[in-house]
Protein backbone atom coordinates (compact mmCIF):
# COMPACT_ATOMS: atom_id res chain seq x y z
CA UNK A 1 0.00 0.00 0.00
CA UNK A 2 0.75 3.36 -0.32
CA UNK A 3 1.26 4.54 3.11
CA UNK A 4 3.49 1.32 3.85
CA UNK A 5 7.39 1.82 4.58
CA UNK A 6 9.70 -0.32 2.45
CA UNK A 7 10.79 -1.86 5.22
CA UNK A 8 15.10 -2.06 6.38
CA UNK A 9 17.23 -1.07 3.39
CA UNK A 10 20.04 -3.29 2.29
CA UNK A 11 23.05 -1.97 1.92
CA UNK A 12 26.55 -3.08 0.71
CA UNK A 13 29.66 -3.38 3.07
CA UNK A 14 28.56 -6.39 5.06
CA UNK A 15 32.01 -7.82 4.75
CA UNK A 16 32.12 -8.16 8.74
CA UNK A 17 29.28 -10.46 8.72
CA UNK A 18 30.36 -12.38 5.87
CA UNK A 19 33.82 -12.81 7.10
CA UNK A 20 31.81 -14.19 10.83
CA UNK A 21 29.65 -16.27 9.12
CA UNK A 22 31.43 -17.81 6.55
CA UNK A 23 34.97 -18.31 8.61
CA UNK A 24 37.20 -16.82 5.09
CA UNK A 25 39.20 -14.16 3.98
CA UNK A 26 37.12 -12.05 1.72
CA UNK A 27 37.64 -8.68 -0.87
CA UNK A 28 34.69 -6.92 -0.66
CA UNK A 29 33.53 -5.13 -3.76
CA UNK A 30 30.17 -4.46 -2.50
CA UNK A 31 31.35 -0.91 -0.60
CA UNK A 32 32.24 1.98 -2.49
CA UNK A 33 35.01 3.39 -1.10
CA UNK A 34 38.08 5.51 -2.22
CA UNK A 35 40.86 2.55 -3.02
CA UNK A 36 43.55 5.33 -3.27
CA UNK A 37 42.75 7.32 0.03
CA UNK A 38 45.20 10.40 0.73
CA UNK A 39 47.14 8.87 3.85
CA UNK A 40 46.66 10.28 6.81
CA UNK A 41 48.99 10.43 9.97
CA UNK A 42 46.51 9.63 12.46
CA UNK A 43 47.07 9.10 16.04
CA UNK A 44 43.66 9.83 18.27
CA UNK A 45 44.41 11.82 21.07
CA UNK A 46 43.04 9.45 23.95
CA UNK A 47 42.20 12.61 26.44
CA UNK A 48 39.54 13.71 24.24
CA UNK A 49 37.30 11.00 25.52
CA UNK A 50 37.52 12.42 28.83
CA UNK A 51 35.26 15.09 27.57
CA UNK A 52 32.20 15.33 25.81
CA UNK A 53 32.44 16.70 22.24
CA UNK A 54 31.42 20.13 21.39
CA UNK A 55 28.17 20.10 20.60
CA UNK A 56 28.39 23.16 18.02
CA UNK A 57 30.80 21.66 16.43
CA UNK A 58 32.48 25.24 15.55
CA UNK A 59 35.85 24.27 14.78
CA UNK A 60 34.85 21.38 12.28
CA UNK A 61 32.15 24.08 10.52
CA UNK A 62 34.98 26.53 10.32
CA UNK A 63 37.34 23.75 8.46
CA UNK A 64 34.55 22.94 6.38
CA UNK A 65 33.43 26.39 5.67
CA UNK A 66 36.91 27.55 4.37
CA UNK A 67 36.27 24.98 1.82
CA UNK A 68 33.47 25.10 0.42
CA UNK A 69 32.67 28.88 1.28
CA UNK A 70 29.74 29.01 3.05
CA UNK A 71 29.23 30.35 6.70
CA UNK A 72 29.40 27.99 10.11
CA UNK A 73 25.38 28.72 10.28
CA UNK A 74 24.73 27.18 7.02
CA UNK A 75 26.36 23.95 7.94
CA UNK A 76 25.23 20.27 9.21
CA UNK A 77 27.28 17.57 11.01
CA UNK A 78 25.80 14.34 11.67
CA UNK A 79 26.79 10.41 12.78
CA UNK A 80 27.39 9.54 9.11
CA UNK A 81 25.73 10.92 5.98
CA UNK A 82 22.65 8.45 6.88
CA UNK A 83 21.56 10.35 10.33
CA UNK A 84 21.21 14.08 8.33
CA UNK A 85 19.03 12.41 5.17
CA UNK A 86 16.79 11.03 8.48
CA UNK A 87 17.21 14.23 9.93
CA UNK A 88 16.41 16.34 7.43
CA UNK A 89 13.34 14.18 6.18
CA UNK A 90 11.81 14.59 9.55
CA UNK A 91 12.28 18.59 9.28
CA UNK A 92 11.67 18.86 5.64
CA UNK A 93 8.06 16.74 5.17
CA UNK A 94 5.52 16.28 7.27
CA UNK A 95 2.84 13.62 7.02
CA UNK A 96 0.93 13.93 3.77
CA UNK A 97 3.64 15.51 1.62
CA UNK A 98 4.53 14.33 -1.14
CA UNK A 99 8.71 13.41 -2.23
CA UNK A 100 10.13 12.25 -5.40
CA UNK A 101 12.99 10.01 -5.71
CA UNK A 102 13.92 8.53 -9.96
CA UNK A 103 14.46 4.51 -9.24
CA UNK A 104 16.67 3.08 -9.11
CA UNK A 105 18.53 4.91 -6.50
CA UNK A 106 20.00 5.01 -3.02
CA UNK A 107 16.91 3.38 -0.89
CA UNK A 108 17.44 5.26 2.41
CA UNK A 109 15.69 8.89 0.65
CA UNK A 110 12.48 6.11 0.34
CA UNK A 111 12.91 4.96 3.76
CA UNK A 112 13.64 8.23 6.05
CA UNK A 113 10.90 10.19 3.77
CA UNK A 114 8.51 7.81 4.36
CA UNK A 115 9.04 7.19 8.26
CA UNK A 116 8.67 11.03 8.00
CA UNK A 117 4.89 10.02 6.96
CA UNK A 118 5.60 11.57 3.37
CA UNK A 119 4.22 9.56 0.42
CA UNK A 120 5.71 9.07 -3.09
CA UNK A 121 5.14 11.05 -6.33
CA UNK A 122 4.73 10.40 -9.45
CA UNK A 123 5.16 13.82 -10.85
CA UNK A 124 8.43 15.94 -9.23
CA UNK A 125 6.69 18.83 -9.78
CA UNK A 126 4.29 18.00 -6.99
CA UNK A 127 6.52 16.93 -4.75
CA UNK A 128 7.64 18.51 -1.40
CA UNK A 129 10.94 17.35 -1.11
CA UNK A 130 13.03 15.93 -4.79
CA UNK A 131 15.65 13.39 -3.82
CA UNK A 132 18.84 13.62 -6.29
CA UNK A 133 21.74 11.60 -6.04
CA UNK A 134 24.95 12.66 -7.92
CA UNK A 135 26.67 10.95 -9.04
CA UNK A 136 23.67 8.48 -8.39
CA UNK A 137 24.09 5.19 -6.63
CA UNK A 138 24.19 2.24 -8.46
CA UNK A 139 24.60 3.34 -11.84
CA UNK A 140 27.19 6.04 -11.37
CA UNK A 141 25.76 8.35 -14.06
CA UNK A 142 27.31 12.33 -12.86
CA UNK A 143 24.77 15.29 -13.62
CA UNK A 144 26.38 17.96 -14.83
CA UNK A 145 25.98 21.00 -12.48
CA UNK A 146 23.94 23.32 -15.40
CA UNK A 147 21.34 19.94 -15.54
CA UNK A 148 21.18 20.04 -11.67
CA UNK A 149 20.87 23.18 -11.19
CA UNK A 150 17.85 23.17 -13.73
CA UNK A 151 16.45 20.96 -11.58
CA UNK A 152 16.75 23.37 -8.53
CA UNK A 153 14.85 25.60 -10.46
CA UNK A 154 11.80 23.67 -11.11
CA UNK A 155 11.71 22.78 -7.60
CA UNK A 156 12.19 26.31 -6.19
CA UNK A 157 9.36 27.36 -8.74
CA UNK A 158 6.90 24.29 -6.79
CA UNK A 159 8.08 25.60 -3.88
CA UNK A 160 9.58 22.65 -2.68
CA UNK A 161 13.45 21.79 -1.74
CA UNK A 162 15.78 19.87 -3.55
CA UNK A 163 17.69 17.28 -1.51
CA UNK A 164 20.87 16.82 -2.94
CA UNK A 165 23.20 14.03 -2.49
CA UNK A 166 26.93 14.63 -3.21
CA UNK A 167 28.79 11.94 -1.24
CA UNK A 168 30.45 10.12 -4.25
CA UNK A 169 31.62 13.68 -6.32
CA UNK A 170 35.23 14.09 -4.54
CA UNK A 171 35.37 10.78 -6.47
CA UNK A 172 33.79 11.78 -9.60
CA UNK A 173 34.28 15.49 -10.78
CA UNK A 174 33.64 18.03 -7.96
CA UNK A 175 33.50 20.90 -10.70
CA UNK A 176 30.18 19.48 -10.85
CA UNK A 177 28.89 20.27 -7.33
CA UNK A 178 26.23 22.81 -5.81
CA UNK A 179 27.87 22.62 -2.24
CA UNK A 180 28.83 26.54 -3.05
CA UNK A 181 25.90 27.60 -4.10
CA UNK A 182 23.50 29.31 -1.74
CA UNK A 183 19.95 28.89 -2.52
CA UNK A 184 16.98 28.23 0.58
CA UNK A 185 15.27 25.48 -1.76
CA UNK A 186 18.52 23.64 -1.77
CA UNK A 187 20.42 21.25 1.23
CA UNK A 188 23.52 19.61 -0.41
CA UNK A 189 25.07 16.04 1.44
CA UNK A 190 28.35 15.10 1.58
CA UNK A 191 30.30 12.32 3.41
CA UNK A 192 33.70 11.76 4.04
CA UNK A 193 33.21 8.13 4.31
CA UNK A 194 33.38 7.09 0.84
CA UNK A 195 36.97 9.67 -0.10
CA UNK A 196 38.65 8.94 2.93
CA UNK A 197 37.83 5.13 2.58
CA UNK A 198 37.18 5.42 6.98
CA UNK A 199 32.97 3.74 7.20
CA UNK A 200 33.79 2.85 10.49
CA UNK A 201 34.18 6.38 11.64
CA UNK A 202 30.94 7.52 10.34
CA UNK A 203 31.16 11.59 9.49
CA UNK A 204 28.53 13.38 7.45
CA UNK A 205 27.98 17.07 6.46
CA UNK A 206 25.77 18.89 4.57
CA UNK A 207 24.98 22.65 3.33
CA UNK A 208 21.66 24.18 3.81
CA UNK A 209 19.91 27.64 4.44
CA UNK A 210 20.90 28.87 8.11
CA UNK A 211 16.83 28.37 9.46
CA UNK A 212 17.07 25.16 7.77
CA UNK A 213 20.16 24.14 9.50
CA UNK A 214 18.95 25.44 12.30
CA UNK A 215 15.68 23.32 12.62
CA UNK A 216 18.43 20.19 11.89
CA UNK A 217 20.45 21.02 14.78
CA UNK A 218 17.16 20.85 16.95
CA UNK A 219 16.40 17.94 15.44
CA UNK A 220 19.48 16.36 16.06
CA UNK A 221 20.59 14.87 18.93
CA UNK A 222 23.50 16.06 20.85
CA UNK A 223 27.16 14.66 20.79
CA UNK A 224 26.26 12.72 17.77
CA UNK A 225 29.89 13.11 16.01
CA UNK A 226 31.86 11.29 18.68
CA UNK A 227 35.78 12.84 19.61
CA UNK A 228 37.60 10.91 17.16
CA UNK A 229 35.52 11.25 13.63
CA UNK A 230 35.72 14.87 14.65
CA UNK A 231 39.73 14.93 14.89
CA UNK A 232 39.71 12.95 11.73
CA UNK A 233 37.44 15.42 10.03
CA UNK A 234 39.57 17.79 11.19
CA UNK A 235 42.75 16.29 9.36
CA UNK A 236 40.70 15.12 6.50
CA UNK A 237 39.68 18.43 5.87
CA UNK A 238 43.63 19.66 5.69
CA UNK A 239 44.37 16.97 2.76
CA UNK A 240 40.58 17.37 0.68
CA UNK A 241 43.04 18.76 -2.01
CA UNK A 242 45.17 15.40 -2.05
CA UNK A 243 41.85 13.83 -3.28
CA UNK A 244 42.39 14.79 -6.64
CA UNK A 245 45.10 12.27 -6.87
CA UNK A 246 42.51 9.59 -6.10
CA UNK A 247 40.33 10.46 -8.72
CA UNK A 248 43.27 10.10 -11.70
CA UNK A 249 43.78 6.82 -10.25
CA UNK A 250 40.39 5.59 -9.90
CA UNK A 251 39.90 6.51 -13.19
CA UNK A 252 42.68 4.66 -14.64
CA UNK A 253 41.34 1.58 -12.76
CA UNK A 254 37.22 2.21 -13.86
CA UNK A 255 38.89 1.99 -17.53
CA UNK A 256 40.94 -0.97 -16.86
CA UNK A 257 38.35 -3.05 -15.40
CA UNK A 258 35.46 -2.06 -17.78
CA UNK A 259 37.46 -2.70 -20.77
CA UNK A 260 38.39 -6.73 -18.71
CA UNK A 261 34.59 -6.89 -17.81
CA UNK A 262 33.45 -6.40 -21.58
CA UNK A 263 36.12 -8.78 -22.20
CA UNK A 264 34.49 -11.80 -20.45
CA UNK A 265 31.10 -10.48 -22.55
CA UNK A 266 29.28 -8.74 -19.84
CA UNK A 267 28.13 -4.50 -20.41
CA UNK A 268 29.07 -2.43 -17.45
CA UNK A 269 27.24 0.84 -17.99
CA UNK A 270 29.29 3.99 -18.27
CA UNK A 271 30.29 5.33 -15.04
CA UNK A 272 31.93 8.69 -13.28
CA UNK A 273 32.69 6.96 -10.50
CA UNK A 274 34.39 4.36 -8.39
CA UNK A 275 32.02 1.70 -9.00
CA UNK A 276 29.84 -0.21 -11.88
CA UNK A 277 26.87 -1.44 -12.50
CA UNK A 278 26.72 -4.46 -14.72
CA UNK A 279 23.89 -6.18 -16.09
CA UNK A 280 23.79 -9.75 -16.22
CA UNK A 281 20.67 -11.07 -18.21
CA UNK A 282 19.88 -13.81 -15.27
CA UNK A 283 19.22 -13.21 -11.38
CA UNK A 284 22.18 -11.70 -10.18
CA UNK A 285 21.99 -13.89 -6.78
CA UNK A 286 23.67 -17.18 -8.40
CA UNK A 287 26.79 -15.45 -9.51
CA UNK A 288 27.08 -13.27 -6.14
CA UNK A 289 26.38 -16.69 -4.61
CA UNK A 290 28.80 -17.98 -6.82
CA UNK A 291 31.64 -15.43 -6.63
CA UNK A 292 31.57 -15.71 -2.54
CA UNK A 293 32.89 -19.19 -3.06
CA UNK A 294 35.39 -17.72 -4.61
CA UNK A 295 36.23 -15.05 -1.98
CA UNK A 296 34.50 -12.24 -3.78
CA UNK A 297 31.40 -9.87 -2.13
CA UNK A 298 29.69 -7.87 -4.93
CA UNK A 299 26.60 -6.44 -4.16
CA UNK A 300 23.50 -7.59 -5.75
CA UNK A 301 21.20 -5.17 -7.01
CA UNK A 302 17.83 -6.87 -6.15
CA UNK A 303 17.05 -4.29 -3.42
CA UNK A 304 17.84 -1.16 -6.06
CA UNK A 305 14.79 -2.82 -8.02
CA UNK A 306 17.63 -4.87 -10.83
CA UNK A 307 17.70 -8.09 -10.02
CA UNK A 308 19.31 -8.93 -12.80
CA UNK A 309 22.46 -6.91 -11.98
CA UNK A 310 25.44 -6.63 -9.82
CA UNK A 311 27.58 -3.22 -8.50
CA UNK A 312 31.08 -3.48 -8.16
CA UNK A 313 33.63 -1.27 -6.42
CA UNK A 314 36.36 -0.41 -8.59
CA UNK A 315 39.60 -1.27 -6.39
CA UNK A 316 43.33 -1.64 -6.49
CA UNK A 317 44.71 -3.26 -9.74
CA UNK A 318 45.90 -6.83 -7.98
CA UNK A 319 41.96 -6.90 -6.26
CA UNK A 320 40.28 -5.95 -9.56
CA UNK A 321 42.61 -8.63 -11.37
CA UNK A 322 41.06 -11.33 -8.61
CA UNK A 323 37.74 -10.36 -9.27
CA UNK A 324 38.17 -10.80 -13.18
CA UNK A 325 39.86 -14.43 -11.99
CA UNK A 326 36.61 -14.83 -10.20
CA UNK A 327 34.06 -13.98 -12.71
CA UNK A 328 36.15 -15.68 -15.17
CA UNK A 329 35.31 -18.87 -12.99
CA UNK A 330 32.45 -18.41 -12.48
CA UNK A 331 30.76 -17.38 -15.54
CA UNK A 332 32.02 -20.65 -17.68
C-alpha cells in the first residue's frame, strides 16, 4: 500500500558479517570506497574521551566552511551521511507531503521520507521534497551541475526543496557540485566516508539555508559526532586537495576493469565513479552466490529494483585482477 514503509534497506559493506559467518578471507567489492585514500597520519588523542564533544561543532564548521565557502550557520554535522538524510526528512516533510525520488537509487531517501509520513510522487513537480543523487548510486551516471541546477529551479518554482546528495563527487568530478551555491530550496550532502575510505568512523555534512540548519540542529541529537571522527574530520579536511590524486587513479582503474569486464562479454554501464553497474541477463543472486565461493562480495542489485544486476567497487589493480579471476570462474 501506499502509506506502507519499504521496510530495512540493504546496503553493501557487510564484509564483517560475511567474514563471521562464513569463517574466510574475503575482498569486498560491494562498498564503495576511495581505493587510493590520501594517507593520513593519524594518532587519536586518547584525552579527548575524557570530555564530551562540542556540541556546536564550531571548529569542524569553520574547516569545512573555508572549503566550500559558506558560513558555520549554514552547515550540518551528523553520525554519518545516513543520520542528516533522516534528519532532514523529519524537518523537511511532514505527514501527507509528497517526495520524489527517480528509481533506481539510493533506498534510504524512500525509507527516512517515508518514516517522515511523506508519500511518493509520481510527478516531481508536486513533490515537497526531490531526492537527487549525484553521481547516483548504483549506476554512477554524474549530472552535470547546469542539468542540476535546472532541476533546482523547477523545484524552487513548486516551492519545494531539492535534496541533494553529493557523497560520491570528490570521487567523480567536484566541478560538478552545488555545495557553493547558496539557494533556501537547496540542502547539499556530503560524506567523508566514501573519499577517505574510513565507514567505520561515520562523518557526514551537509549545506543548507541557516533556518534550515537550524531546525536540523534541533532535530538532532547532541554529541552525535563522537571525539575521534571529529579529529579525523579535522585532518581530512587539511588533505581534501590530495583527493584529486585519487580520482586520476580511480579513473585509470574504472577503464581498466570495464574494458576486462566487456572482455568476459558482460556490459558495465558507463560510469563517473568508483564503482559499476553491470547487467547480467539472469538473477544476479547465483553469480554473487557464486563469486563468494570464490572469496569475492559484490553487491546484488535486487534491493535497487535490478535483479538482474550486480555493483562493483572499482579497487586496487591486484583486487580488480582477482575479481576478473573470479568472474572468469564463475561465468564458464
Amino acid at each position: 500500500m501506499e502509506n506502507e514503509n519499504p521496510g530495512r534497506v540493504v546496503h553493501g559493506g557487510n564484509l564483517l558479517w560475511h567474514r563471521r559467518h562464513s569463517g574466510r578471507h574475503l575482498l569486498d567489492f560491494s562498498a564503495n570506497l576511495n581505493p587510493f585514500p590520501p594517507e593520513i597520519a593519524w594518532e587519536p588523542d586518547l584525552s579527548a574521551l575524557t570530555s564530551y564533544p562540542d556540541d556546536r561543532y564550531e571548529a569542524l564548521r569553520e574547516a569545512i566552511g573555508r572549503i566550500f565557502h559558506r558560513e558555520p550557520e549554514e552547515i550540518a554535522v551528523g553520525n554519518g551521511s545516513m543520520e542528516l538524510i533522516r534528519v532532514f526528512s523529519r524537518v523537511a516533510l511532514s505527514p501527507g507531503d509528497r517526495f520524489y525520488a527517480e528509481a533506481p537509487t539510493f533506498g534510504e531517501y524512500e525509507l527516512s521520507a517515508r518514516l517522515a509520513g511523506a508519500l511518493p510522487a509520481v510527478d516531481p513537480a508536486g513533490a515537497r521534497v526531490r531526492f537527487l543523487c549525484n553521481p547516483n548510486n548504483p549506476t554512477g551516471t554524474l549530472l552535470s551541475a547546469d542539468t542540476v541546477g535546472g532541476h533546482l529551479r523547477q523545484v524552487r518554482e513548486g516551492s519545494g526543496i531539492l535534496f541533494l546528495d553529493e557523497a560520491f563527487i570528490e570521487l567523480s568530478d567536484p566541478r560538478q557540485s552545488l555545495a557553493s551555491r547558496k539557494d533556501p530550496a537547496l540542502f547539499v550532502l556530503r560524506s567523508l566516508t566514501k573519499c577517505f575510505a574510513v565507514p567505520g568512523l561515520r562523518f557526514g555534512y551537509g549545506f543548507g539555508d541557516p533556518g534550515l540548519i537550524a531546525r536540523m540542529e534541533l532535530e538532532r541529537p547532541p554529541w552525535t559526532v563522537n571525539a575521534f571522527a571529529e579529529q579525523f574530520a579535522l585532518l581530512a579536511f587539511r588533505n581534501f586537495d590530495r583527493l584529486e590524486e585519487s580520482r586520476k587513479k580511480i579513473a585509470t582503474e574504472r577503464e581498466w576493469l570495464s574494458g576486462k569486464l566487456r572482455s568476459l562479454g558482460l556490459a558495465p554501464l558507463p560510469s563517473s565513479v568508483n564503482f559499476l553497474l553491470v547487467p547480467l541477463g539472469e538473477p544476479a543472486s547465483g553469480l554473487a552466490e557464486r563469486l563468494l565461493t570464490h572469496g569475492i562480495l559484490v553487491r546484488d542489485c535486487a534491493s535497487f529494483g535490478l535483479p538482474d544486476s550486480i555493483r562493483i567497487a572499482v579497487r586496487t589493480r591486484e583486487e580488480n585482477g582477482q575479481l576478473i579471476e573470479a568472474l572468469a570462474a564463475c561465468l564458464r
